[in-house]
C-alpha atoms as a PDB file:
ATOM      1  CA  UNK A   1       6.902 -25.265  33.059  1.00  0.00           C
ATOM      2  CA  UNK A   2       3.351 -25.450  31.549  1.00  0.00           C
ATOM      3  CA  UNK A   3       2.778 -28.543  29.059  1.00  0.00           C
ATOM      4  CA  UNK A   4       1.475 -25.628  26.710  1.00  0.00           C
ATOM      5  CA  UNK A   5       5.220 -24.795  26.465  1.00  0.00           C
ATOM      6  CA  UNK A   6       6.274 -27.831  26.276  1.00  0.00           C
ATOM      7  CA  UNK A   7       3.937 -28.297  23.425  1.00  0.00           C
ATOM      8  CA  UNK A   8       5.295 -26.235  21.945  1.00  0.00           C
ATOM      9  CA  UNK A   9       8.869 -27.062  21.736  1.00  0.00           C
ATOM     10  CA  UNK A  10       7.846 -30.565  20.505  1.00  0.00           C
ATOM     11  CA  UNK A  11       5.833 -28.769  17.783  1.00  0.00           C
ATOM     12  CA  UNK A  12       8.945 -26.595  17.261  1.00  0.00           C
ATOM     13  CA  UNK A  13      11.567 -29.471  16.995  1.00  0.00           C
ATOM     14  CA  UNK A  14       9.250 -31.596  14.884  1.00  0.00           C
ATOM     15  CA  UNK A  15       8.604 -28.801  12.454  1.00  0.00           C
ATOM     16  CA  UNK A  16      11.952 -28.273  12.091  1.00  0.00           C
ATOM     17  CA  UNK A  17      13.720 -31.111  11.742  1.00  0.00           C
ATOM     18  CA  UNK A  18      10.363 -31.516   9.052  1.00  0.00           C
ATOM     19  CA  UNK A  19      11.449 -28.715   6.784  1.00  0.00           C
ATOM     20  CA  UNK A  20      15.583 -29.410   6.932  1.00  0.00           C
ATOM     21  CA  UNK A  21      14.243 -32.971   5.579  1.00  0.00           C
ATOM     22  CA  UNK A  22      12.195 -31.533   2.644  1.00  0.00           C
ATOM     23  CA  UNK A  23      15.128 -28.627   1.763  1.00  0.00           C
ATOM     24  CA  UNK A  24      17.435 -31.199   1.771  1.00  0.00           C
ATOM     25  CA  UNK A  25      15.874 -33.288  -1.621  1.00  0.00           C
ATOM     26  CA  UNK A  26      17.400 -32.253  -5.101  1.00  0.00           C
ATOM     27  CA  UNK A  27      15.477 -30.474  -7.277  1.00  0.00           C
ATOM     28  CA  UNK A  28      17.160 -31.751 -10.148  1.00  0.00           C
ATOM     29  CA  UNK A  29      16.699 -35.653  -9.462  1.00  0.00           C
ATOM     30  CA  UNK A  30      12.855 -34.498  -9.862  1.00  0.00           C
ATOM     31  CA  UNK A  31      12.490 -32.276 -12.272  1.00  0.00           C
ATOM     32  CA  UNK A  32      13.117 -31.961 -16.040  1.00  0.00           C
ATOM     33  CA  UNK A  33      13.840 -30.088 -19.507  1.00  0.00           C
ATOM     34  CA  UNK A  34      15.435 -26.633 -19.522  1.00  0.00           C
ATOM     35  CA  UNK A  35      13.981 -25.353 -15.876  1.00  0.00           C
ATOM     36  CA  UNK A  36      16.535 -27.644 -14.165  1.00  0.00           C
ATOM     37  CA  UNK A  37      19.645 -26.329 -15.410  1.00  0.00           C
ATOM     38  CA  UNK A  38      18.394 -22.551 -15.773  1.00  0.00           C
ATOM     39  CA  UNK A  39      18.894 -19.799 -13.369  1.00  0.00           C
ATOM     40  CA  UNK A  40      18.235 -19.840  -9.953  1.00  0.00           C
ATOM     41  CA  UNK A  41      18.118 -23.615  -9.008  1.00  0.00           C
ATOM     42  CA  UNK A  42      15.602 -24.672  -6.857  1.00  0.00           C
ATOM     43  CA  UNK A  43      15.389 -20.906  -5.325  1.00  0.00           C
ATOM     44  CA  UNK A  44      13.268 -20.479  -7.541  1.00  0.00           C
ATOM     45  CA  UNK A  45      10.509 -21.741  -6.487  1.00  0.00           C
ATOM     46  CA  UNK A  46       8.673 -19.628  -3.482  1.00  0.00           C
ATOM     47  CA  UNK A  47       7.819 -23.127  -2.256  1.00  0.00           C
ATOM     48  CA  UNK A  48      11.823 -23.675  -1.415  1.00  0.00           C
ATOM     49  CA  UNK A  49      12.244 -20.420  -0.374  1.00  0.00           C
ATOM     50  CA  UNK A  50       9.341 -20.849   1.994  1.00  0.00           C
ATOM     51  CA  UNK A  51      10.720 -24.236   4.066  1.00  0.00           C
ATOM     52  CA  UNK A  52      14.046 -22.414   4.581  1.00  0.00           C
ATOM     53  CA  UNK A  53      11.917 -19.424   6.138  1.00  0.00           C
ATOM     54  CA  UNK A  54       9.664 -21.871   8.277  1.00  0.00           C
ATOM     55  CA  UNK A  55      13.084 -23.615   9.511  1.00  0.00           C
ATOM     56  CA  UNK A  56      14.604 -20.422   9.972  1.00  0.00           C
ATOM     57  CA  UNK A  57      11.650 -18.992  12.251  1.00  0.00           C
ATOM     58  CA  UNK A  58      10.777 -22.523  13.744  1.00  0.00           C
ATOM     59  CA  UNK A  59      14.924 -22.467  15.200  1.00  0.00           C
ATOM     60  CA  UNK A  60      14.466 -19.245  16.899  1.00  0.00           C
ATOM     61  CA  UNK A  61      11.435 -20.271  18.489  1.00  0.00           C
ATOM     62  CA  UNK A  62      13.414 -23.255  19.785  1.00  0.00           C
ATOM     63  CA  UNK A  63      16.460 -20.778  20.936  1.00  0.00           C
ATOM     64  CA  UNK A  64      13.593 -18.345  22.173  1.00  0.00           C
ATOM     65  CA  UNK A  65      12.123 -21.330  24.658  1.00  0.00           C
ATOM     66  CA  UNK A  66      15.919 -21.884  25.947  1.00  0.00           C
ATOM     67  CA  UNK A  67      17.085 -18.509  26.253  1.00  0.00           C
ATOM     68  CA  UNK A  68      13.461 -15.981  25.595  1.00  0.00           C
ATOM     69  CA  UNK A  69      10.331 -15.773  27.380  1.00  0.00           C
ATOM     70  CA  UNK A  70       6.621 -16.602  26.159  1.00  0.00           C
ATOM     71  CA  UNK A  71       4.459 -14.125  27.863  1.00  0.00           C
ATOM     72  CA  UNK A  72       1.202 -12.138  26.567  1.00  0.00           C
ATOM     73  CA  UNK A  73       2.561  -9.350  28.802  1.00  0.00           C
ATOM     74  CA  UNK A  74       4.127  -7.242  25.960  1.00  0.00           C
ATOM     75  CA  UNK A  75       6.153  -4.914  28.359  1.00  0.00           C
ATOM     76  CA  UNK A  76       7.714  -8.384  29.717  1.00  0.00           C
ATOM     77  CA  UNK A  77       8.797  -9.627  26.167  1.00  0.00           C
ATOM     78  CA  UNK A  78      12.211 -10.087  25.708  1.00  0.00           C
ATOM     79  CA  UNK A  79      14.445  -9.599  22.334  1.00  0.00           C
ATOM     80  CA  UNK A  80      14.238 -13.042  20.807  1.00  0.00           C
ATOM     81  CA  UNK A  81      10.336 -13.203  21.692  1.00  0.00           C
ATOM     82  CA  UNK A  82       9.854  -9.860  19.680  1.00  0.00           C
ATOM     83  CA  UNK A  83      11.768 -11.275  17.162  1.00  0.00           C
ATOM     84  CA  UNK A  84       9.852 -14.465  16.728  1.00  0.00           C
ATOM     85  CA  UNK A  85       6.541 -12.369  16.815  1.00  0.00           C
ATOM     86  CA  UNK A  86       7.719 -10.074  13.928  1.00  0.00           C
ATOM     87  CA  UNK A  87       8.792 -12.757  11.363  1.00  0.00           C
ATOM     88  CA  UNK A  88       5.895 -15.172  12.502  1.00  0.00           C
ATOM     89  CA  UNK A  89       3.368 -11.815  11.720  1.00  0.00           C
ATOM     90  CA  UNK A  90       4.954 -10.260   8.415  1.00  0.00           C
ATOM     91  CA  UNK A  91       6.975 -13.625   7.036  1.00  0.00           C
ATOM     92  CA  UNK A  92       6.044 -17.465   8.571  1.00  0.00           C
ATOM     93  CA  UNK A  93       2.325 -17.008   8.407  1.00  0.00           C
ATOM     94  CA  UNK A  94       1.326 -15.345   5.153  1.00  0.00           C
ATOM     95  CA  UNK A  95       4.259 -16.700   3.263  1.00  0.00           C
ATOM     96  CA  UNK A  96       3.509 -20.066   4.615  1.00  0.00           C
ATOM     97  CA  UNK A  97      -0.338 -19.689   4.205  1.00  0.00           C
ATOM     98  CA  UNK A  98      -0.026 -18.267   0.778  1.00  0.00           C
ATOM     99  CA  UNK A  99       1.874 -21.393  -0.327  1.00  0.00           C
ATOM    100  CA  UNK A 100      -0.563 -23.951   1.383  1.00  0.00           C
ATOM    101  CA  UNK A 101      -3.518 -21.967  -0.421  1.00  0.00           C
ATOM    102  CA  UNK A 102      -2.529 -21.249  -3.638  1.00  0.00           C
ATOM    103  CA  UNK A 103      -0.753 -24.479  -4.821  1.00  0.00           C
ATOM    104  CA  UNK A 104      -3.808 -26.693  -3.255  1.00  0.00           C
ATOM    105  CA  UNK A 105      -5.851 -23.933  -5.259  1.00  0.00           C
ATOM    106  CA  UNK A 106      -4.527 -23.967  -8.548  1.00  0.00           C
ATOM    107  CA  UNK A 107      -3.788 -27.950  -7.931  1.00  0.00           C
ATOM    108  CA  UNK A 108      -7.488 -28.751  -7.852  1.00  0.00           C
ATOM    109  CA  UNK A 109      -8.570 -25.939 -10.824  1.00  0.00           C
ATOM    110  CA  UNK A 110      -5.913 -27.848 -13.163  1.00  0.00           C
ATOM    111  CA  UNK A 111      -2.946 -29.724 -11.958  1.00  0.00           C
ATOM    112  CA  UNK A 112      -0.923 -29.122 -14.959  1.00  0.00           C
ATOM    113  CA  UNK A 113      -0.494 -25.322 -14.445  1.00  0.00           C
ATOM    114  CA  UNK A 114       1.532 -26.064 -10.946  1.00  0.00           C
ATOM    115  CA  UNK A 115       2.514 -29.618 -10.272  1.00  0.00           C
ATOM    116  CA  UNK A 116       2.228 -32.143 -13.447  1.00  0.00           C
ATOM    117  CA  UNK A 117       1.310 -35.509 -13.005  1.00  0.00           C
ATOM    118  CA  UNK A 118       5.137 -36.799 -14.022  1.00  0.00           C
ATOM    119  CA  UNK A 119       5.862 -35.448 -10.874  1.00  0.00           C
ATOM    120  CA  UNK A 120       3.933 -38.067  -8.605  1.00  0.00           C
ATOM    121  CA  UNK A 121       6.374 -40.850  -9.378  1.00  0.00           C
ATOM    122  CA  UNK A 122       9.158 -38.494  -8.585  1.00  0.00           C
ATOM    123  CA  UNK A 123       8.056 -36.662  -5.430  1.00  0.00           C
ATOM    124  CA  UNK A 124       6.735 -39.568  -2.417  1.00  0.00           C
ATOM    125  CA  UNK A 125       3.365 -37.993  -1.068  1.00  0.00           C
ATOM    126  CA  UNK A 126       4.916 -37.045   2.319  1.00  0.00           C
ATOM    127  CA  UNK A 127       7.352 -35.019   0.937  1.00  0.00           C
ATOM    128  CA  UNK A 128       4.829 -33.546  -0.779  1.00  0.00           C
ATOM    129  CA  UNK A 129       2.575 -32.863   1.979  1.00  0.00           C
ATOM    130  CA  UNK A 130       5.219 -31.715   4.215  1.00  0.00           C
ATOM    131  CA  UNK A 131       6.011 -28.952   1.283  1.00  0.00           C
ATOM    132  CA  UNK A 132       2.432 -27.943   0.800  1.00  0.00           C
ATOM    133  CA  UNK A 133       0.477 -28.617   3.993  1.00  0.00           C
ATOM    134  CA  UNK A 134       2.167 -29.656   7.020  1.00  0.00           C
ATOM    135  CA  UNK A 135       3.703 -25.626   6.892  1.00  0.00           C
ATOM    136  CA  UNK A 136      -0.036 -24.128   7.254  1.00  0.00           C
ATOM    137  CA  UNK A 137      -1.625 -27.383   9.799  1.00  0.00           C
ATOM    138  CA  UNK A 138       1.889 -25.984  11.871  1.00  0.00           C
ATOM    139  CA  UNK A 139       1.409 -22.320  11.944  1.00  0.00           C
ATOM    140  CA  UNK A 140      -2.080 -22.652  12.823  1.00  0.00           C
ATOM    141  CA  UNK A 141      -1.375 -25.253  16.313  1.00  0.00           C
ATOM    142  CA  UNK A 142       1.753 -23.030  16.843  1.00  0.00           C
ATOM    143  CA  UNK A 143      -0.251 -20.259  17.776  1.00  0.00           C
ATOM    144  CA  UNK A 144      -2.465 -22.841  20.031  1.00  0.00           C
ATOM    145  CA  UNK A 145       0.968 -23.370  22.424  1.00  0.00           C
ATOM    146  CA  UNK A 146       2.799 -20.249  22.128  1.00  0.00           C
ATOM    147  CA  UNK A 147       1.765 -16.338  23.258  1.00  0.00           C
ATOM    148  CA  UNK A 148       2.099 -13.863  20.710  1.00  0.00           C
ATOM    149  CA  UNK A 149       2.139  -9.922  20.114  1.00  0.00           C
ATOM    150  CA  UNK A 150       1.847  -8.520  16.180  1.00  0.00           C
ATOM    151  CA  UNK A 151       4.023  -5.784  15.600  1.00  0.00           C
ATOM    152  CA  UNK A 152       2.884  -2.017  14.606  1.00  0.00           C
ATOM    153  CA  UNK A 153       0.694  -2.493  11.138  1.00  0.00           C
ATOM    154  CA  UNK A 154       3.077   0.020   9.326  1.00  0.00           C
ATOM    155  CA  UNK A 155       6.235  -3.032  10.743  1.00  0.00           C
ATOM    156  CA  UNK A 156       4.459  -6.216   9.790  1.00  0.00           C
ATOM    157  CA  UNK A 157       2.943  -4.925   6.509  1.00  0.00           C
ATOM    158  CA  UNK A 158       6.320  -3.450   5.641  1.00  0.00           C
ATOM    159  CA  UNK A 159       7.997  -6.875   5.634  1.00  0.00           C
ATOM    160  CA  UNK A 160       5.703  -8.720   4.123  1.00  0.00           C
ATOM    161  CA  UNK A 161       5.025  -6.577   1.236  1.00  0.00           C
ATOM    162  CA  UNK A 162       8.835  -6.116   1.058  1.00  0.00           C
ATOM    163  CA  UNK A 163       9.012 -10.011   0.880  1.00  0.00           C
ATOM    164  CA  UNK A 164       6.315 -10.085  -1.687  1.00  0.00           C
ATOM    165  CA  UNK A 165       8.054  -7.804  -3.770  1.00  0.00           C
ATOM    166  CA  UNK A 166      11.591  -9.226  -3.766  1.00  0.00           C
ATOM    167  CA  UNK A 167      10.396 -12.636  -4.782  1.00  0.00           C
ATOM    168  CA  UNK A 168       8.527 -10.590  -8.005  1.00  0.00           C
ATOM    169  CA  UNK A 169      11.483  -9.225  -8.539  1.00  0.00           C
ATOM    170  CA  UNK A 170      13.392 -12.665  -8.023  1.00  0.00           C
ATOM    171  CA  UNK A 171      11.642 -14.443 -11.103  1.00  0.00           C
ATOM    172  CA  UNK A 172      11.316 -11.905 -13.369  1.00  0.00           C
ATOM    173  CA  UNK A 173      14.979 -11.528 -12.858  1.00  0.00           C
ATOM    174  CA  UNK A 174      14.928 -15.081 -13.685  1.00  0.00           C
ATOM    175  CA  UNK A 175      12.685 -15.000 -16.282  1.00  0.00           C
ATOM    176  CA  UNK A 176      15.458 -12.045 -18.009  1.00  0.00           C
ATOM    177  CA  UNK A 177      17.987 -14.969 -17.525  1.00  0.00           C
ATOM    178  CA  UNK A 178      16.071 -17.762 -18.875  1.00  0.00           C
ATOM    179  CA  UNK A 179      15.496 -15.237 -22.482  1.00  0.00           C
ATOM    180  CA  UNK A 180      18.909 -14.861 -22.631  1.00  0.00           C
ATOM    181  CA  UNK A 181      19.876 -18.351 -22.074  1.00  0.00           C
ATOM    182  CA  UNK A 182      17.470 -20.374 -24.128  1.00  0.00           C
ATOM    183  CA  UNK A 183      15.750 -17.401 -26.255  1.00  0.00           C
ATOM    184  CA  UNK A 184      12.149 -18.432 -24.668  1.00  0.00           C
ATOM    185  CA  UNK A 185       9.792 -17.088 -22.729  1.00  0.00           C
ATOM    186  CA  UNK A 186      10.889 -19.500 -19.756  1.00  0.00           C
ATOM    187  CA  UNK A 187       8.297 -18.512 -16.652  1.00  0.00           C
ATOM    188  CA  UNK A 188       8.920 -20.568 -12.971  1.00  0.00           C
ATOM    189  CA  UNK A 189       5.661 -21.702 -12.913  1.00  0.00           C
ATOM    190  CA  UNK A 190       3.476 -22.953 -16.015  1.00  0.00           C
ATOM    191  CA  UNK A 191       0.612 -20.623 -15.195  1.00  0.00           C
ATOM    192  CA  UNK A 192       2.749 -17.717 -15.857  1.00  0.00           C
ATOM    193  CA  UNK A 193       3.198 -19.343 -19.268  1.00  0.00           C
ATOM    194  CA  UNK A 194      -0.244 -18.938 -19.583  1.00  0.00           C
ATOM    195  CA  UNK A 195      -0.944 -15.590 -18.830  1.00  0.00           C
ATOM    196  CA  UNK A 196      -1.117 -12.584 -21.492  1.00  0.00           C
ATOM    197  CA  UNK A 197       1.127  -9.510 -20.079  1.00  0.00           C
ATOM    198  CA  UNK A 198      -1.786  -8.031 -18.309  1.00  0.00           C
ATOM    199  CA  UNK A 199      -3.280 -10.720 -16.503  1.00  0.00           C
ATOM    200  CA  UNK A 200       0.154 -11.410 -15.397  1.00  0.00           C
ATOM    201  CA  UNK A 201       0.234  -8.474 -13.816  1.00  0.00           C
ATOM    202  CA  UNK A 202      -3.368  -9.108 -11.967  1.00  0.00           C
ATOM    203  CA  UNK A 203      -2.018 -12.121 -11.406  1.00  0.00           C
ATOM    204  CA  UNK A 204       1.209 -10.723  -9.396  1.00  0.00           C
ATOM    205  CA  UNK A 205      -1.102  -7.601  -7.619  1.00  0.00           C
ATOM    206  CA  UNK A 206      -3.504 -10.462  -6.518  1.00  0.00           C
ATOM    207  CA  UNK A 207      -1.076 -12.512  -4.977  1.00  0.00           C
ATOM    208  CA  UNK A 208       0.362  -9.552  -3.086  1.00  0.00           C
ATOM    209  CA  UNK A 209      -3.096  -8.275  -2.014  1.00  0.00           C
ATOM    210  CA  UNK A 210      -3.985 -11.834  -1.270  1.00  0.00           C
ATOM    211  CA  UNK A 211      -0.582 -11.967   1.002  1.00  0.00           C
ATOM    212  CA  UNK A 212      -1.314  -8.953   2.650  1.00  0.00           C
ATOM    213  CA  UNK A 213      -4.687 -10.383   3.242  1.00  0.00           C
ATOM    214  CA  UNK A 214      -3.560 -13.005   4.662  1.00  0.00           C
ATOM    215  CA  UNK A 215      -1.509 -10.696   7.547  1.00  0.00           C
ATOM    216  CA  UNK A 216      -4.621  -9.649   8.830  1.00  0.00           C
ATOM    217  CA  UNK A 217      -6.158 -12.690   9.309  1.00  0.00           C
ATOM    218  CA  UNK A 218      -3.416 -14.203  11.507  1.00  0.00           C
ATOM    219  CA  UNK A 219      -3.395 -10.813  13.272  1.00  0.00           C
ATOM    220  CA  UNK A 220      -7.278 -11.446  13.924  1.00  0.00           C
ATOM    221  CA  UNK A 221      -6.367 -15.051  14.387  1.00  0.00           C
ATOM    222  CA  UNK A 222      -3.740 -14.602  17.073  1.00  0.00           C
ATOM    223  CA  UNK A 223      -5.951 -11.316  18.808  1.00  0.00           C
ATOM    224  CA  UNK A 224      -8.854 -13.481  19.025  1.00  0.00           C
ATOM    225  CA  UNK A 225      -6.345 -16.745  20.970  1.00  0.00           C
ATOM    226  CA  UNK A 226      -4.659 -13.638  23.214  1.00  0.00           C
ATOM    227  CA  UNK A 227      -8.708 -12.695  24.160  1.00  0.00           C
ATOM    228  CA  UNK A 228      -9.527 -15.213  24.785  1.00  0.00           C
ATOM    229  CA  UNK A 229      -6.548 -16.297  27.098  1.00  0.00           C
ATOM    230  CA  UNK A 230      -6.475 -12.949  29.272  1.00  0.00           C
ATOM    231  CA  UNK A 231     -10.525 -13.770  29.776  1.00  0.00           C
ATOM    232  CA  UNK A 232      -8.836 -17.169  30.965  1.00  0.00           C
ATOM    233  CA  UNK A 233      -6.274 -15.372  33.016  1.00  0.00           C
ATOM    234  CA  UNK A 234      -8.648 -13.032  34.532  1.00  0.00           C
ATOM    235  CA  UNK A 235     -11.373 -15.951  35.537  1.00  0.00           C
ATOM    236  CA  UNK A 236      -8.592 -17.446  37.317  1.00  0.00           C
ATOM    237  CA  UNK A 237      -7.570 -14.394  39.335  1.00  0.00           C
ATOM    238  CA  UNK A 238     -10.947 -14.206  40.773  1.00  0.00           C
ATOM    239  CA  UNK A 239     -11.334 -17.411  42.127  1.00  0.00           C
ATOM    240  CA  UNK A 240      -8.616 -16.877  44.230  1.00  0.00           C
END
């Protein structure tokens, strides 16, 4: 057993136990006014939605180093390593990037619009960080220590468009629920609040484009790593 792989189930563990931690907190001891008690609890915020989905896919690489394989031999892949390869291509990496990027983003443009200042006596800064930052720092060493294979484009952009467009769905569902409730215009976020009708609607096509953006460059990420390791492999064979 390589320390890469062992590496990696450290990594895996850490992650995990990381993100259970930071789901764990109640949204309501942190936040408040009407958002608290609307709709949707804290599922409504994609940053939730995105720990459970980095604890979910950080598990099965765990189960996958017990009972899967880790080779960059697709034909030699077994079920639960194709399975961790799909959701790390179309779900873990550009959901998890997209969150690291565009809360930092909008954080240093103007605060206010994503995470108010009342908030810092609330929220300790690890928790913070391990909402916002540790997610992207983790998918980018996890594809250091283990060996992965995207999927077929049509797959992997399939599911994460699919995801992009359920949670669009999921707050202007909420945002339906919050009018009836409290007779306001009540958006998840602040910028939305913002936004006339039509650059809400940029807004929403650029953060999909952005997302799907972001698929290709962990799939030129991860081909660039599996290059540069069969270059590795194939030095090797020749010495011997």
């Amino acid at each position: 057993m390589s320390i890469r792989t062992i590496l990696g189930l450290i990594l895996s563990i850490f992650v995990t136990g990381a993100m259970i931690w930071a789901c764990s907190f109640e949204i309501q001891q942190i936040m408040m006014g009407e958002l608290v008690t609307a709709a949707g609890g804290k599922y409504k915020f994609l940053t939730i939605l995105n720990l459970h989905l980095q604890a979910i896919y950080y598990i099965i690489c765990i189960v996958n180093f017990f009972f899967g394989t880790d080779t960059i031999e697709t034909g030699k892949r077994s079920f639960l390593q194709k399975l961790r390869d799909l959701i790390y291509a179309g779900a873990a990496f550009p959901i998890g990037m997209y969150v690291c990027i565009a809360f930092w983003g909008i954080y240093h443009v103007d605060r206010e619009l994503i995470y108010p200042k009342e908030l810092d006596g609330l929220v300790s800064p690890v928790l913070n960080h391990v909402m916002h930052t540790l997610p992207g720092v983790a998918l980018c060493l996890e594809n250091l220590v283990h060996y992965h294979r995207y999927p077929s484009r049509f797959l992997g952009l399939t599911l994460v468009i699919s995801l992009f467009a359920a949670y669009t769905t999921w707050i202007h569902y909420l945002h339906h629920i919050h009018w009836l409730a409290f007779k306001v215009s009540l958006w998840v976020y602040p910028i939305l609040n913002e936004l006339s009708f039509t650059y809400r609607g940029l807004f929403f096509l650029g953060s999909a484009l952005f997302g799907i953006g972001l698929y290709f460059i962990g799939e030129l990420y991860t081909l660039f790593l599996t290059s540069l390791r069969i270059d590795r492999a194939g030095r090797n064979k020749k010495k011997y």
